[in-house]
PDB file of N, CA and C in Angstrom:
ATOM      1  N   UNK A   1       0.841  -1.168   0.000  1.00  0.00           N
ATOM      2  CA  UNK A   1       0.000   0.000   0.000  1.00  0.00           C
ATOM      3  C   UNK A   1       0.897   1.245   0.000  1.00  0.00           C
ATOM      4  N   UNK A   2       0.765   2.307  -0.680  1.00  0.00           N
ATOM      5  CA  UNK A   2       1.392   3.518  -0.898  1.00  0.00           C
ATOM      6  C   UNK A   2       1.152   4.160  -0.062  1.00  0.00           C
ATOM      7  N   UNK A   3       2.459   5.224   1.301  1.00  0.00           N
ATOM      8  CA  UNK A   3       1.531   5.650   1.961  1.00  0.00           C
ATOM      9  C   UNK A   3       1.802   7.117   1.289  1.00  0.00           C
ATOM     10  N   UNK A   4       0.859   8.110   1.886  1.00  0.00           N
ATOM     11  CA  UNK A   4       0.301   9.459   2.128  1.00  0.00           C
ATOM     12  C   UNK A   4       1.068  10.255   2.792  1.00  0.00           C
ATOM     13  N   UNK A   5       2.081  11.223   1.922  1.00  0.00           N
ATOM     14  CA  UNK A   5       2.602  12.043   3.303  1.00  0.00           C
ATOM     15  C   UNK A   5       1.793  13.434   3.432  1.00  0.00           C
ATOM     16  N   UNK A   6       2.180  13.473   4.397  1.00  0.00           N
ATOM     17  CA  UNK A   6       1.521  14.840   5.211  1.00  0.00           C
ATOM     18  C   UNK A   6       2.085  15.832   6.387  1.00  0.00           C
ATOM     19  N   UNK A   7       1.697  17.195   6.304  1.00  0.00           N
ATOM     20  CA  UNK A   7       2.632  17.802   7.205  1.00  0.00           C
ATOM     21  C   UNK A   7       1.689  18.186   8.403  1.00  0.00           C
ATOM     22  N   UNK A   8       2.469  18.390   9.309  1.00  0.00           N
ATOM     23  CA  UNK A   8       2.131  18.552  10.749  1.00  0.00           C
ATOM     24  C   UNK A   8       3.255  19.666  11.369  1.00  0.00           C
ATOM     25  N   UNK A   9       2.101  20.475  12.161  1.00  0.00           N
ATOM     26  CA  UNK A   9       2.984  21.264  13.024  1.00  0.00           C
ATOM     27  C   UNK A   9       2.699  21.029  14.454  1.00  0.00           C
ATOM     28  N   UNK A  10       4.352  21.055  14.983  1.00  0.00           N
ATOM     29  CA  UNK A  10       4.071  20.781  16.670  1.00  0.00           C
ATOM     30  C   UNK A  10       5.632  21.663  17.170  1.00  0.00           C
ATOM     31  N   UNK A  11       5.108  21.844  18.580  1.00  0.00           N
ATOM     32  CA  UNK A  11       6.153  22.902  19.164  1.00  0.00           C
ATOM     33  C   UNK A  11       7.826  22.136  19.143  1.00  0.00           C
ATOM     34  N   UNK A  12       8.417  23.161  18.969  1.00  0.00           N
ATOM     35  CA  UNK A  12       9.932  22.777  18.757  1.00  0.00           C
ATOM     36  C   UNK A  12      10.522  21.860  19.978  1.00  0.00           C
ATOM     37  N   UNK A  13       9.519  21.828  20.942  1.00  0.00           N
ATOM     38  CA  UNK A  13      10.249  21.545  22.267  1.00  0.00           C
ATOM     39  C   UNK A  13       9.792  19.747  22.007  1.00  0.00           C
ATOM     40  N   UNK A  14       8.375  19.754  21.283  1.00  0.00           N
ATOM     41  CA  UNK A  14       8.098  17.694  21.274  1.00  0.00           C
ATOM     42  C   UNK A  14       9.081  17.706  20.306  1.00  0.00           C
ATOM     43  N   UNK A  15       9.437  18.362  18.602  1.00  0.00           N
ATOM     44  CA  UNK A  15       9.849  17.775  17.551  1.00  0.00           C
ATOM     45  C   UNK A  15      11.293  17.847  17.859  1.00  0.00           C
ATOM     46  N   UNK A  16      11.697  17.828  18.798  1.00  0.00           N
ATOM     47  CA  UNK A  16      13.246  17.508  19.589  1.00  0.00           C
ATOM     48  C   UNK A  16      13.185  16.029  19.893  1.00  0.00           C
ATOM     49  N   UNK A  17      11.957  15.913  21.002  1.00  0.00           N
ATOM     50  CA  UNK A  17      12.182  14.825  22.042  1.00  0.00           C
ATOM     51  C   UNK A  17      11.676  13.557  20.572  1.00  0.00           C
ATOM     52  N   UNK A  18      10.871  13.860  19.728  1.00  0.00           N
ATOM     53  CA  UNK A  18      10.604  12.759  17.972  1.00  0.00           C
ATOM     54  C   UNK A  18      12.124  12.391  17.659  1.00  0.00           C
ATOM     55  N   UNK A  19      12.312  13.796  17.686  1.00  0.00           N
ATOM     56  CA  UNK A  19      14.121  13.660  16.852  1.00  0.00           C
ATOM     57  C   UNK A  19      15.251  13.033  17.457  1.00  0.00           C
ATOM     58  N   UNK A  20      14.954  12.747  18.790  1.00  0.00           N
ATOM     59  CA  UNK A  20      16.002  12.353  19.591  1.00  0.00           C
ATOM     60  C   UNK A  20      15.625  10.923  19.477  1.00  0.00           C
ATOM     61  N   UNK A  21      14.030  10.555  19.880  1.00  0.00           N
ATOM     62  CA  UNK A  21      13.800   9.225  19.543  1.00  0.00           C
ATOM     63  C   UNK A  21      14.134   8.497  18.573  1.00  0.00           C
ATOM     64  N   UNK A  22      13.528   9.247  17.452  1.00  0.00           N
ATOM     65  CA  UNK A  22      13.914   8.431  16.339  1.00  0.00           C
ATOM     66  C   UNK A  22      15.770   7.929  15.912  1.00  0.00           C
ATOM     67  N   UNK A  23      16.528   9.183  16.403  1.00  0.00           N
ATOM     68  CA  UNK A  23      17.916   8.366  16.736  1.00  0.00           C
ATOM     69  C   UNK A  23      18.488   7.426  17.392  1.00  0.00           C
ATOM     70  N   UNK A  24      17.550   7.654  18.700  1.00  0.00           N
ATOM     71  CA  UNK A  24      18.205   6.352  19.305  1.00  0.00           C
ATOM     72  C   UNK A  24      17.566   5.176  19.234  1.00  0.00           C
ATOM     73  N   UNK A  25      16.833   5.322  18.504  1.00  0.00           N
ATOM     74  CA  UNK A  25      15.954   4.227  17.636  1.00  0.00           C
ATOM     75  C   UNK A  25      16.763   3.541  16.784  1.00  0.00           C
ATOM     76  N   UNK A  26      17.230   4.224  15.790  1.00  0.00           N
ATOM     77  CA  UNK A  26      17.740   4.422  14.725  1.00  0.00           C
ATOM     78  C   UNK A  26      16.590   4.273  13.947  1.00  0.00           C
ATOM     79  N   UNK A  27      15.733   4.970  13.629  1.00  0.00           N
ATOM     80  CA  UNK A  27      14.287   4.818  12.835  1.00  0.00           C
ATOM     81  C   UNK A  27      14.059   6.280  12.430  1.00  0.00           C
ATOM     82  N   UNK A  28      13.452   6.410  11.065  1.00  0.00           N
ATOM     83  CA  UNK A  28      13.125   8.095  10.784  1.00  0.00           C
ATOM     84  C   UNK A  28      12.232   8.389  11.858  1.00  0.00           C
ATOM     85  N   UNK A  29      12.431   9.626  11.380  1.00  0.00           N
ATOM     86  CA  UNK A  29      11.186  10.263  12.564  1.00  0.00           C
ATOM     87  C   UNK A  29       9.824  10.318  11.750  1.00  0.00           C
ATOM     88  N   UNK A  30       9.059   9.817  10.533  1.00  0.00           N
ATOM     89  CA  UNK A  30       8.129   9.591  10.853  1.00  0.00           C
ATOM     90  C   UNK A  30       7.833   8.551  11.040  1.00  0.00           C
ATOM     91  N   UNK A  31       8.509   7.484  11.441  1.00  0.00           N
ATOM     92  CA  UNK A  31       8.023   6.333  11.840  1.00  0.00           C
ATOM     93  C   UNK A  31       7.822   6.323  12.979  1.00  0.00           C
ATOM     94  N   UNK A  32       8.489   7.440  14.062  1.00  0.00           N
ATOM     95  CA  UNK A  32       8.099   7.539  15.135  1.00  0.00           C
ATOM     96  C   UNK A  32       6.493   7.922  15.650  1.00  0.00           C
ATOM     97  N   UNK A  33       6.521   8.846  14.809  1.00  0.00           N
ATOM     98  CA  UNK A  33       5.029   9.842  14.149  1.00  0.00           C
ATOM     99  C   UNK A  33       4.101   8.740  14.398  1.00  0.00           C
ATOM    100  N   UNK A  34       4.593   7.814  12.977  1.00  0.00           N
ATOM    101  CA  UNK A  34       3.667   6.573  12.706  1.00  0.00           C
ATOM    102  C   UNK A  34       3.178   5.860  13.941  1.00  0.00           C
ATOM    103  N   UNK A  35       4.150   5.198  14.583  1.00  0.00           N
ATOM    104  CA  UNK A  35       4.085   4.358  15.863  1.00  0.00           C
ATOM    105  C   UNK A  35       2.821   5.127  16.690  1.00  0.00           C
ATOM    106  N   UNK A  36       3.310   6.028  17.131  1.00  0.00           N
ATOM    107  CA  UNK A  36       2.769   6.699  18.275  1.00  0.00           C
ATOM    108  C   UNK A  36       1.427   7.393  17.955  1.00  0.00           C
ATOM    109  N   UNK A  37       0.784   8.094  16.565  1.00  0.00           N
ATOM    110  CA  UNK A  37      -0.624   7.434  16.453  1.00  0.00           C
ATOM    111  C   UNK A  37      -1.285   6.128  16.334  1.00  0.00           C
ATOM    112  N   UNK A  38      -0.710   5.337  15.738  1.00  0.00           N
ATOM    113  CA  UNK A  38      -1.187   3.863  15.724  1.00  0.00           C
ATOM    114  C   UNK A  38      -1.267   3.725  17.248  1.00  0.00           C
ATOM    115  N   UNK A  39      -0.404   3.683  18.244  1.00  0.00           N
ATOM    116  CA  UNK A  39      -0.413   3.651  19.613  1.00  0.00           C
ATOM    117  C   UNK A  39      -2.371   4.273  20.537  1.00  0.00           C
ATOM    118  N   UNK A  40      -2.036   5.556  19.938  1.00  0.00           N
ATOM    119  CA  UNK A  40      -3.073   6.637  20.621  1.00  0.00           C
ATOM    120  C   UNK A  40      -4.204   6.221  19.984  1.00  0.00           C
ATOM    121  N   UNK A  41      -4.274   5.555  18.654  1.00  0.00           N
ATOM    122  CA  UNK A  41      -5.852   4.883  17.970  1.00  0.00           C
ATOM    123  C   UNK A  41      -5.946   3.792  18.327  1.00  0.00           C
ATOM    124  N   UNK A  42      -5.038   3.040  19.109  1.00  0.00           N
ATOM    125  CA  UNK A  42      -5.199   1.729  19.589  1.00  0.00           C
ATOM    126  C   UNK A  42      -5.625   2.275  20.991  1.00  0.00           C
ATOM    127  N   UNK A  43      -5.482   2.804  21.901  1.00  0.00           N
ATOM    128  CA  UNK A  43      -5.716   3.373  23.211  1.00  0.00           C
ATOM    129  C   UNK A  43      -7.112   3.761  23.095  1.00  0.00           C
ATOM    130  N   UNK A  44      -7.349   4.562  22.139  1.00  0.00           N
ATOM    131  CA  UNK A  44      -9.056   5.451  21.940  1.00  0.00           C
ATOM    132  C   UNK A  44     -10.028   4.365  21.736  1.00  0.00           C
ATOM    133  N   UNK A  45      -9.484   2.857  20.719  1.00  0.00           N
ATOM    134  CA  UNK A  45     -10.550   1.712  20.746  1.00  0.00           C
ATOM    135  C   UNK A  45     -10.839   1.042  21.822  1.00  0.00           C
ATOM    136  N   UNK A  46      -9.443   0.898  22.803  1.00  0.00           N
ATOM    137  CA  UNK A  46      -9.117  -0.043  23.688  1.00  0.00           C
ATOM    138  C   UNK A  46     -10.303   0.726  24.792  1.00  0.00           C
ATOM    139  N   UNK A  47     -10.808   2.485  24.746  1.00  0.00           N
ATOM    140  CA  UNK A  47     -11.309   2.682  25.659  1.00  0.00           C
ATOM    141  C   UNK A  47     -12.651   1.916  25.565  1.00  0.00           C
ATOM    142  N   UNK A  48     -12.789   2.724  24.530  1.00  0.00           N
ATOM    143  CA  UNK A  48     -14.380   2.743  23.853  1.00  0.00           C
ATOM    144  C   UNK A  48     -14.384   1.529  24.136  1.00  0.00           C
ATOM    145  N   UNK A  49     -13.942   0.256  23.809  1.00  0.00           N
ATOM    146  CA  UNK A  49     -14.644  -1.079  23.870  1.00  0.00           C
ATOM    147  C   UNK A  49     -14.375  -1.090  25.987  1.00  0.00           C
ATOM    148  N   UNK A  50     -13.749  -0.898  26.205  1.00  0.00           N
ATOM    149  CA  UNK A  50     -14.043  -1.040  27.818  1.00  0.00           C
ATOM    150  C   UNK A  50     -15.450  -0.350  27.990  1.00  0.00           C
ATOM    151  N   UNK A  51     -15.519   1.147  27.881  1.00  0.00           N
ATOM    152  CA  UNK A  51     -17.287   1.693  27.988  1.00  0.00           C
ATOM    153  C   UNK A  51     -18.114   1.162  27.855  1.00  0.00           C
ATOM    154  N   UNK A  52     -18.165   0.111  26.706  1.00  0.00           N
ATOM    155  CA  UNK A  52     -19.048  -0.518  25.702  1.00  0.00           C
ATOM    156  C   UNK A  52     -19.811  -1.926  26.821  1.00  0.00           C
ATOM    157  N   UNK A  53     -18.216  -2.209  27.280  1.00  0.00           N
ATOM    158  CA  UNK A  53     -18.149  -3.329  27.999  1.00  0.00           C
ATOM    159  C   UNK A  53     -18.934  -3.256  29.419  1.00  0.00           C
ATOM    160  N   UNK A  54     -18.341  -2.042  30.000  1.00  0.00           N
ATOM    161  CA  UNK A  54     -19.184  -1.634  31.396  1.00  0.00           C
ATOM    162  C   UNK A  54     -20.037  -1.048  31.566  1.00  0.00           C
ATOM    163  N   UNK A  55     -20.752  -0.400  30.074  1.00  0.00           N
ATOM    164  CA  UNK A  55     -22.261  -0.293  29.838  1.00  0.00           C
ATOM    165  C   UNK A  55     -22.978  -1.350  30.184  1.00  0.00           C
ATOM    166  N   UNK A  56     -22.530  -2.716  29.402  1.00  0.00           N
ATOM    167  CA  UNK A  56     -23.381  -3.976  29.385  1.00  0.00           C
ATOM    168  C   UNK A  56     -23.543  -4.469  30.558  1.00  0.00           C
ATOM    169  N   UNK A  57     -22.477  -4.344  31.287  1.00  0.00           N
ATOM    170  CA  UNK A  57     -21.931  -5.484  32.608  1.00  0.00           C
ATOM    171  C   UNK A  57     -23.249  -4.370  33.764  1.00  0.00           C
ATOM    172  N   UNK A  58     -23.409  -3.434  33.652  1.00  0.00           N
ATOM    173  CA  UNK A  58     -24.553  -2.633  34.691  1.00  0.00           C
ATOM    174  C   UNK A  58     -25.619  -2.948  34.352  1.00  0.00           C
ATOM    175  N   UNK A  59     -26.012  -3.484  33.328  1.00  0.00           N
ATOM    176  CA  UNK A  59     -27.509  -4.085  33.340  1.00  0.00           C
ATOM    177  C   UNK A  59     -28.064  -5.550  34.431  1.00  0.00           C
ATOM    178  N   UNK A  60     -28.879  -5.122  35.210  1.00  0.00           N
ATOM    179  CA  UNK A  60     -29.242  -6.153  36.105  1.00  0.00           C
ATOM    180  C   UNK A  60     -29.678  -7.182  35.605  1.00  0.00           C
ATOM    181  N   UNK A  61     -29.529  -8.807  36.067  1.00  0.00           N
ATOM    182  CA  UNK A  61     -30.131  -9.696  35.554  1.00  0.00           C
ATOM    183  C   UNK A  61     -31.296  -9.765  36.093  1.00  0.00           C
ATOM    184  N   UNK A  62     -32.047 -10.161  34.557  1.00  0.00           N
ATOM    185  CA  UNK A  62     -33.562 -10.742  34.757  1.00  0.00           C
ATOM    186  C   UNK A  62     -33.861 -11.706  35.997  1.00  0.00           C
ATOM    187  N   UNK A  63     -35.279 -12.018  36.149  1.00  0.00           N
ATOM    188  CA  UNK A  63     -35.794 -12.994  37.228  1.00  0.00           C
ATOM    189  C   UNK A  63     -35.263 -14.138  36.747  1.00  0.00           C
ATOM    190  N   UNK A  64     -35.478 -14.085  35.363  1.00  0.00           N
ATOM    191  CA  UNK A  64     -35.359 -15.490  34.350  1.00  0.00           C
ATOM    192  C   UNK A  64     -33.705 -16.143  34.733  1.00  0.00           C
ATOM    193  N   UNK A  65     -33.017 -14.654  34.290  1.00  0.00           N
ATOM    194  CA  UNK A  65     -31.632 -15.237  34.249  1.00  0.00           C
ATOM    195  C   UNK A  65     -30.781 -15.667  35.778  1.00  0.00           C
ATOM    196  N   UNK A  66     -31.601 -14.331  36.157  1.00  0.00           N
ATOM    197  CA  UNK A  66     -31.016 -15.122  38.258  1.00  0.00           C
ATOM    198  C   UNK A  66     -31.587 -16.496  38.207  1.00  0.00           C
ATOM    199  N   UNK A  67     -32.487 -17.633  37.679  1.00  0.00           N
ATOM    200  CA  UNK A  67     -33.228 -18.581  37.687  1.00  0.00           C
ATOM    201  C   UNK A  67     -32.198 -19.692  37.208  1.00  0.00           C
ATOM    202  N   UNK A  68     -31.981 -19.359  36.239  1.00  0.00           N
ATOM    203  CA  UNK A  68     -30.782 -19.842  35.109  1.00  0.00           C
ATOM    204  C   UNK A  68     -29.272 -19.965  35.495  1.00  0.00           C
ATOM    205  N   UNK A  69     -28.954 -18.711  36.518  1.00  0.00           N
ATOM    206  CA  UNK A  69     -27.805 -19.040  36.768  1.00  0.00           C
ATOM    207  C   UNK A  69     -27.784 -20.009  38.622  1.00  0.00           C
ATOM    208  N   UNK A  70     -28.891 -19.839  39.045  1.00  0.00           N
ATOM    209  CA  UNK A  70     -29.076 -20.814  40.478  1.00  0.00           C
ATOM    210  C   UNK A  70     -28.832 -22.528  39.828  1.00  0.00           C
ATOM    211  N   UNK A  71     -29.830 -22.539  38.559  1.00  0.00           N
ATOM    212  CA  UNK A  71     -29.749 -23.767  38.198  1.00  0.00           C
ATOM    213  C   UNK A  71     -28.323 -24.185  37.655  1.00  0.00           C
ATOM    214  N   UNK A  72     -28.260 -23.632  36.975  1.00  0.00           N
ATOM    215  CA  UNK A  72     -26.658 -23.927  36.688  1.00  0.00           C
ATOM    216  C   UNK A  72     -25.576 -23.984  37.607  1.00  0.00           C
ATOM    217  N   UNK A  73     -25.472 -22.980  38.919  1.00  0.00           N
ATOM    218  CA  UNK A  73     -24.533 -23.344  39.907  1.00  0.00           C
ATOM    219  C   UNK A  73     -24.970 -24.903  40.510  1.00  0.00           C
ATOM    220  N   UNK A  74     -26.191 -25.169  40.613  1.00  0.00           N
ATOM    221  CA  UNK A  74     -26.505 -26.603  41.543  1.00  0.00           C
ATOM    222  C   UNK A  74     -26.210 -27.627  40.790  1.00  0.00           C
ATOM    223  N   UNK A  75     -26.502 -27.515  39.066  1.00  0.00           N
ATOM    224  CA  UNK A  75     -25.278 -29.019  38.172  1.00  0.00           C
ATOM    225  C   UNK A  75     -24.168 -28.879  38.210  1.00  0.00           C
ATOM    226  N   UNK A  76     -23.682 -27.714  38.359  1.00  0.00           N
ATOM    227  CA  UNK A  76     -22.209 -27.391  38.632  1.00  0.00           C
ATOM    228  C   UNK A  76     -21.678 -28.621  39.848  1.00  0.00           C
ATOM    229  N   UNK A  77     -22.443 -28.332  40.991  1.00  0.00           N
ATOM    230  CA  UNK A  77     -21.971 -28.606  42.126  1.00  0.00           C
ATOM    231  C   UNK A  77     -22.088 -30.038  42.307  1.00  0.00           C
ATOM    232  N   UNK A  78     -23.247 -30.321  41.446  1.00  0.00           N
ATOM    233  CA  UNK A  78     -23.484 -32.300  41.235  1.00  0.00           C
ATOM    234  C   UNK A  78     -22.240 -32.328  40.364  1.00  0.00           C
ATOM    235  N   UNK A  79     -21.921 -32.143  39.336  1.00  0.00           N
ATOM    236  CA  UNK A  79     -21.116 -32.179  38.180  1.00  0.00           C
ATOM    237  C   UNK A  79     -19.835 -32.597  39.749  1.00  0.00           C
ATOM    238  N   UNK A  80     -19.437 -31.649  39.952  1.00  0.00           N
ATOM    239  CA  UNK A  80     -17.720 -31.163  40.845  1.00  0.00           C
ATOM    240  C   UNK A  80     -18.002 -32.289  41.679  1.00  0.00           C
ATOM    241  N   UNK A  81     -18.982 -32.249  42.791  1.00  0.00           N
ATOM    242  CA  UNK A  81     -19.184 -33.418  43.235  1.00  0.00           C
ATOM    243  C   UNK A  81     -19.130 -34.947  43.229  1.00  0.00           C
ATOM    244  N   UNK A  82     -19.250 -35.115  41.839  1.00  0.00           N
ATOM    245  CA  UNK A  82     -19.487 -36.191  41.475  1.00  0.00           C
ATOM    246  C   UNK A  82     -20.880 -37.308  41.447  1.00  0.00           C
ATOM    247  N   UNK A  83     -21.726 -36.410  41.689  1.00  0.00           N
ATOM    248  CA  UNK A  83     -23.266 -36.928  42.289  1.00  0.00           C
ATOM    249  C   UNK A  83     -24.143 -36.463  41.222  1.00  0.00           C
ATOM    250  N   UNK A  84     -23.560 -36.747  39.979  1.00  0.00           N
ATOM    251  CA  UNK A  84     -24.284 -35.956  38.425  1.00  0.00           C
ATOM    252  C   UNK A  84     -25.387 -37.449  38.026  1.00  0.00           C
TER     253      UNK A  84
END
């Protein structure tokens, strides 16, 4: 895939601490660029799917499903037991 270049402005004081990285990297500096959004769009999904996650997990269980999970702990316990 071909990539896209593009310019960006940022204060002289980060495009030091890029420039220093990418040396002792030994890697250009936009690969540093590269890394470190790929990093920050991996962080922004990683949230969102946690939210997503502890949206779901606050929904109370049904009568049905508290029903469902009693029954299931008591074959559990025949199962472990050995009294299945």
């Amino acid at each position: 895939m071909a990539n896209i270049k593009t310019a960006i402005s940022m204060q002289p004081s980060l495009y030091e601490k890029v420039a220093e990285t990418a040396r002792k990297l030994k890697i250009p500096r936009s690969r540093v660029l590269v890394l470190a959004v790929e990093e920050f769009i991996q962080r922004q999904d990683n949230q969102l799917l946690l939210a997503q996650i502890n949206e779901a997990c606050q929904d109370a269980p049904t009568a049905e499903e508290k029903r469902r999970a009693r029954r299931g702990r008591s074959s559990h316990r025949l199962v472990v037991e050995g009294e299945w």
